[in-house]
Protein backbone atom coordinates (compact mmCIF):
# COMPACT_ATOMS: atom_id res chain seq x y z
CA UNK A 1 75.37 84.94 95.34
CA UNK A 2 75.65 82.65 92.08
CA UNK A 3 78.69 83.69 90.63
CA UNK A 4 81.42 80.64 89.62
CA UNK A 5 85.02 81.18 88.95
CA UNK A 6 85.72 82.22 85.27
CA UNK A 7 87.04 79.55 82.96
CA UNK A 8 90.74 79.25 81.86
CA UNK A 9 91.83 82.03 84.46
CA UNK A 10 95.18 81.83 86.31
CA UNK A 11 95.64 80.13 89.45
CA UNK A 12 97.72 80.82 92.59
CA UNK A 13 99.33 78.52 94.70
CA UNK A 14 96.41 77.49 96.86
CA UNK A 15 94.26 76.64 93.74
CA UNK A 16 92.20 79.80 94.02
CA UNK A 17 91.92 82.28 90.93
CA UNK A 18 94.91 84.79 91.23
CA UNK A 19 93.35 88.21 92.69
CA UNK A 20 94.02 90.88 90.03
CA UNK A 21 92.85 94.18 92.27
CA UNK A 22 95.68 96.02 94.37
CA UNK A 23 98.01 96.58 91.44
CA UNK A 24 98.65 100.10 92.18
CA UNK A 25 102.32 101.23 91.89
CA UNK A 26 104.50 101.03 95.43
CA UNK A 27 106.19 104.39 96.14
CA UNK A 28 108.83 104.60 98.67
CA UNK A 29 107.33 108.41 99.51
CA UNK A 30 104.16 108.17 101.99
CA UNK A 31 101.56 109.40 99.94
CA UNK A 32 98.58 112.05 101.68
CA UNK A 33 95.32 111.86 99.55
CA UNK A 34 92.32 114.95 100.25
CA UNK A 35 90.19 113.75 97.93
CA UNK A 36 88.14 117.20 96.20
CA UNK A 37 84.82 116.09 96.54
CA UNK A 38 81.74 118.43 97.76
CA UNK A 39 80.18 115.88 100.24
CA UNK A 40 83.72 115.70 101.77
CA UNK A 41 83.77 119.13 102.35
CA UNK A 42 79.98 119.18 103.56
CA UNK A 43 80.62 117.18 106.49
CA UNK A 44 83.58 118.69 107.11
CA UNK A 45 81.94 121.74 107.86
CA UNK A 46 79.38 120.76 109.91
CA UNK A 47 81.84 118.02 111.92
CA UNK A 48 84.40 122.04 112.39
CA UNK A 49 81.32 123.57 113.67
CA UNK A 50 81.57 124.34 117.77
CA UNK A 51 77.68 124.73 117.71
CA UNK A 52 77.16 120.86 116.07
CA UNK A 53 75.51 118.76 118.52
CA UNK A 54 76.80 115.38 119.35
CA UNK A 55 74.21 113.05 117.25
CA UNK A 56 74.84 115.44 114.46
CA UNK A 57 78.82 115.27 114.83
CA UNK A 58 78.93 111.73 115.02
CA UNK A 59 76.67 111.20 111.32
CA UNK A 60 79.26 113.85 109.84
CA UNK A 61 82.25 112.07 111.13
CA UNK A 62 80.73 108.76 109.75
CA UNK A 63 79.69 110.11 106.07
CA UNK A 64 83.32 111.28 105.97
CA UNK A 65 84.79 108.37 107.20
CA UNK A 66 82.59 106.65 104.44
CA UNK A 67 83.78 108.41 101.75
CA UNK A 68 87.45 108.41 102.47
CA UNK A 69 86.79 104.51 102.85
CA UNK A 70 86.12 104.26 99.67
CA UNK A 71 88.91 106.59 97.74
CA UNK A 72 91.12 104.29 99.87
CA UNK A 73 90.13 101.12 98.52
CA UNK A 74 90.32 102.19 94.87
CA UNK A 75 93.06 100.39 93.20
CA UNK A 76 93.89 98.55 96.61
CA UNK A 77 91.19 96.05 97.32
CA UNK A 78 92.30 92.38 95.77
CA UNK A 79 89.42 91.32 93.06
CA UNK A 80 89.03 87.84 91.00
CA UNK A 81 87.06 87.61 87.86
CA UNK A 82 83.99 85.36 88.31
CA UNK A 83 80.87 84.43 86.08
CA UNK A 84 77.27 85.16 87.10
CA UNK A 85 74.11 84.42 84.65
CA UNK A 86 72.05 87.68 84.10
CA UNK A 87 68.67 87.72 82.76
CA UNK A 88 69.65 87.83 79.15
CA UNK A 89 72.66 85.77 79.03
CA UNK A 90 76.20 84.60 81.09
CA UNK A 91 78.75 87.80 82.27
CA UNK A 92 82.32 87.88 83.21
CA UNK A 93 82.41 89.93 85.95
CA UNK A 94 84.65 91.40 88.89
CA UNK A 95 84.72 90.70 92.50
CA UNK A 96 86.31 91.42 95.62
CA UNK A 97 87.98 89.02 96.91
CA UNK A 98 86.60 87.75 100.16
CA UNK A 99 88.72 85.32 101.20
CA UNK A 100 91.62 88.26 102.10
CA UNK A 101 88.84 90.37 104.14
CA UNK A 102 90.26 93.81 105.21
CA UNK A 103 91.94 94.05 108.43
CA UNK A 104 90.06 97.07 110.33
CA UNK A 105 91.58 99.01 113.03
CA UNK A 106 89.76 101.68 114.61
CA UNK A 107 92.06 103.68 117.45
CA UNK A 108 89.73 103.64 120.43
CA UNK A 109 87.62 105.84 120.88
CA UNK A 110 87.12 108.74 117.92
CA UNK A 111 88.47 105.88 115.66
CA UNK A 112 85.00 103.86 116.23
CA UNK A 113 83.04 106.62 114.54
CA UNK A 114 84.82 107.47 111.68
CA UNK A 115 84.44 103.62 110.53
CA UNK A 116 80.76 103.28 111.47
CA UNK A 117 80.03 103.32 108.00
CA UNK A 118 83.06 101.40 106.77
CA UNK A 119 80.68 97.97 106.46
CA UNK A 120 78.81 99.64 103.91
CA UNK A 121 81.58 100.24 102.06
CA UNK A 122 84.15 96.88 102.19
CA UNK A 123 82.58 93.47 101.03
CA UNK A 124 84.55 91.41 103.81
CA UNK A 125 86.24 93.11 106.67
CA UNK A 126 87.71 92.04 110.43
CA UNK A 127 87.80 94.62 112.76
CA UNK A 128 90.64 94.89 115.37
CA UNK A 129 90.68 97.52 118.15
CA UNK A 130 93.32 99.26 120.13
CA UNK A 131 93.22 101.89 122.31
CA UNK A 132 95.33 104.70 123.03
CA UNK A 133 95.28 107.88 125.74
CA UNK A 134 97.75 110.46 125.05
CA UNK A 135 99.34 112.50 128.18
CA UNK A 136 98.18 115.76 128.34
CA UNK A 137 101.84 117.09 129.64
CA UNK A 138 104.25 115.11 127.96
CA UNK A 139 101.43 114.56 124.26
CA UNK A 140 103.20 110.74 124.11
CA UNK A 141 100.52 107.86 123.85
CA UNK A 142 99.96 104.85 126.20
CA UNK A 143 98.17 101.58 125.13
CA UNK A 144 95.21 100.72 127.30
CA UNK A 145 94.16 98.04 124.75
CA UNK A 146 95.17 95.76 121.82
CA UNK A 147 92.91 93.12 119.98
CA UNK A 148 95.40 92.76 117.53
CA UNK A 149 96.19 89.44 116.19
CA UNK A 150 99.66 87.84 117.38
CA UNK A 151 100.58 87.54 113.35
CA UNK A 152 99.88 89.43 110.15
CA UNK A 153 99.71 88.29 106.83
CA UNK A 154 101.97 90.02 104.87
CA UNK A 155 99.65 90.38 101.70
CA UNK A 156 96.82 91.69 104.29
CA UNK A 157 95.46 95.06 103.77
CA UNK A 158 95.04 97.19 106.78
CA UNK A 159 92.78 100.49 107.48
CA UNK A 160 93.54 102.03 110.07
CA UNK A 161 91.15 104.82 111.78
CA UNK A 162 92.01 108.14 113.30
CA UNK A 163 89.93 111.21 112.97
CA UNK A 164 92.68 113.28 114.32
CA UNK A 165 96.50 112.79 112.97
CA UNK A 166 98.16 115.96 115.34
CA UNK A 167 101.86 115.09 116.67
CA UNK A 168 101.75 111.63 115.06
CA UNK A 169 102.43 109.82 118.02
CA UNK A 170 99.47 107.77 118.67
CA UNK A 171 99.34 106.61 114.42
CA UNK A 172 103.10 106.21 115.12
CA UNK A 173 102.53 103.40 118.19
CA UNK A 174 99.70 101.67 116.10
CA UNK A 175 101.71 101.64 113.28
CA UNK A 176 104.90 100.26 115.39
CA UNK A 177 102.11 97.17 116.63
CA UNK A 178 100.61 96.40 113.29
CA UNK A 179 104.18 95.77 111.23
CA UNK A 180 105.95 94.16 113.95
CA UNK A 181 103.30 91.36 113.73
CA UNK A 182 103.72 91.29 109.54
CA UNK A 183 102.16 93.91 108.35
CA UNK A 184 103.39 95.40 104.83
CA UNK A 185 103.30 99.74 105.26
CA UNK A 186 102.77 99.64 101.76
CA UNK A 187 99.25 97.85 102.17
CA UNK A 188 97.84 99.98 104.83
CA UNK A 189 95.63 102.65 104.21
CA UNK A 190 94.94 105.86 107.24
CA UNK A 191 92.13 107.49 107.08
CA UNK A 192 91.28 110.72 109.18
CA UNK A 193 89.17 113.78 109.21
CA UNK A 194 91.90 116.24 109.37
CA UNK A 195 96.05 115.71 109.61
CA UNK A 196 98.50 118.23 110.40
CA UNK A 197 101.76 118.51 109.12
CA UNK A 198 103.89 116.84 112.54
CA UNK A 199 101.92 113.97 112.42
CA UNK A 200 102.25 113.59 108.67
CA UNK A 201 106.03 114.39 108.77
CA UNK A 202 106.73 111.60 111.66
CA UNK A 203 104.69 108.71 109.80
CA UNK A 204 106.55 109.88 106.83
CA UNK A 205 109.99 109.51 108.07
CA UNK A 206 108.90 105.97 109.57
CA UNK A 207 106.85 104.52 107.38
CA UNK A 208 107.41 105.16 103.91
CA UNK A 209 104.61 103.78 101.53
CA UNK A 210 102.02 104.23 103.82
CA UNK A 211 98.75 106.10 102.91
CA UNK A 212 96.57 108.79 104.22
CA UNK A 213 93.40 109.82 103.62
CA UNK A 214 92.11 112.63 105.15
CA UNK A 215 89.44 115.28 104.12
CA UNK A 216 91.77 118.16 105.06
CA UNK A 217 95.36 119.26 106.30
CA UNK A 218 95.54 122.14 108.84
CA UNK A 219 98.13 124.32 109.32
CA UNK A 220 99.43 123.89 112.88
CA UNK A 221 99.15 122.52 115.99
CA UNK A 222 98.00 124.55 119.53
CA UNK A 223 100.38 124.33 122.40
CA UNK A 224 98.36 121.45 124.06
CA UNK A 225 99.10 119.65 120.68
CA UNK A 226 94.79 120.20 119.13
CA UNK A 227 95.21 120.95 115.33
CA UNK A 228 93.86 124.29 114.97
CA UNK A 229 91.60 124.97 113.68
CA UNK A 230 90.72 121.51 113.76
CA UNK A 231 87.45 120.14 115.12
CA UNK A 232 88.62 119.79 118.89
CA UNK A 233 88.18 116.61 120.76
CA UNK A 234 86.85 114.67 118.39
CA UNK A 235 86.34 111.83 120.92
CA UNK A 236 84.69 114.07 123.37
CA UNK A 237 82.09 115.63 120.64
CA UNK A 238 81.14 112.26 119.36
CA UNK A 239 80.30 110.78 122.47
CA UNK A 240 79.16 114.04 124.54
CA UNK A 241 81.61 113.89 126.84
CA UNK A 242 84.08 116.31 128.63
């Protein structure tokens, strides 16, 4: 790209022009964001539908994941003001900032879909996966994997993946790994497909100032701990499994 830094800017301590993105307000309440937009709610409906083959589920899943990617970065993402020459003259423009790529973390398996799209969204991103299966008796989540890095920068932001957010516990245990390496809850971002209210309450009363972004909250939760009405296993419809 031929863009060069903007003249007579402010610099940060390593020389680079300060990033000027990510200045939303901190709030000490976890915020839940369902964005009201029709394509949301398009491929929400077809992900809900029992009858929604596999291929099919998988592309709805993605263009939601997609979309919430992107109300999730607004305001968040860090920027620096550049210069680039256009065909008619020189422009100050606005970048993001890609040497503070996004830290990606899909939770294995569902978690892989709803970020298939994310690249198309997020100028500079590392992914990082962990894995998680949740016992069907007890509903409490055991690590089976974890690519995490050993250390976080604080000043990182993190998206983290989940189509499903039911009794909280798996978000919960990623959460737990992510800021006991560094990160900052206030700088990572959740998006899901749907999020019931246990889920959203036990974050909540962990992690204050994280976000969520989800294209809908259900009501409850079925005695095997599936959000009803929910979209069932997501994991299992997106990869054609039982």
């Amino acid at each position: 790209m031929a863009f060069r830094r903007a003249r007579a800017r402010p610099l940060d301590g390593k020389g680079r022009v300060k990033a000027t993105g990510g200045s939303l307000p901190q709030s000490k309440q976890m915020l839940v964001v369902v964005p009201p937009h029709p394509l949301i709610q398009h491929w929400l409906a077809i992900a809900r539908n029992e009858f929604t083959p596999s291929p099919a589920f998988r592309t709805a899943v993605a263009e939601i994941g997609k979309h919430l990617v992107y109300e999730a970065c607004r305001e968040w993402l860090p920027t620096v003001e550049m210069e680039c020459k256009t065909p008619m003259g020189m422009a100050d423009v606005q970048v993001v900032d890609q040497e503070q790529p996004v830290l990606v973390v899909p939770i294995l398996r569902a978690g892989l879909v709803l970020l298939e799209s994310a690249r198309d969204v997020l100028p500079a991103s590392k992914t990082y996966h962990v894995g998680y299966v949740r016992d069907e008796t007890t509903l409490l989540p055991t690590m089976y994997l974890n690519k995490l890095p050993d250390e976080i920068d604080p000043q990182a932001r993190v998206l983290v993946s989940d189509p499903m957010l039911a009794t909280g516990g798996t978000m919960v245990a990623c959460l737990d790994e992510l800021i006991t390496r560094g990160a900052d809850p206030s700088l990572v971002r959740i998006v899901s497909v749907v999020a019931a209210p246990p889920a959203l309450k036990k974050i909540s009363e962990k992690y204050q100032g994280v976000r969520v972004y989800a294209a809908m909250i259900d009501p409850e939760l079925s005695e095997q701990g599936y959000i009803v009405p929910g979209l069932g296993d997501a994991g299992d419809r997106a990869f054609g499994t039982e």
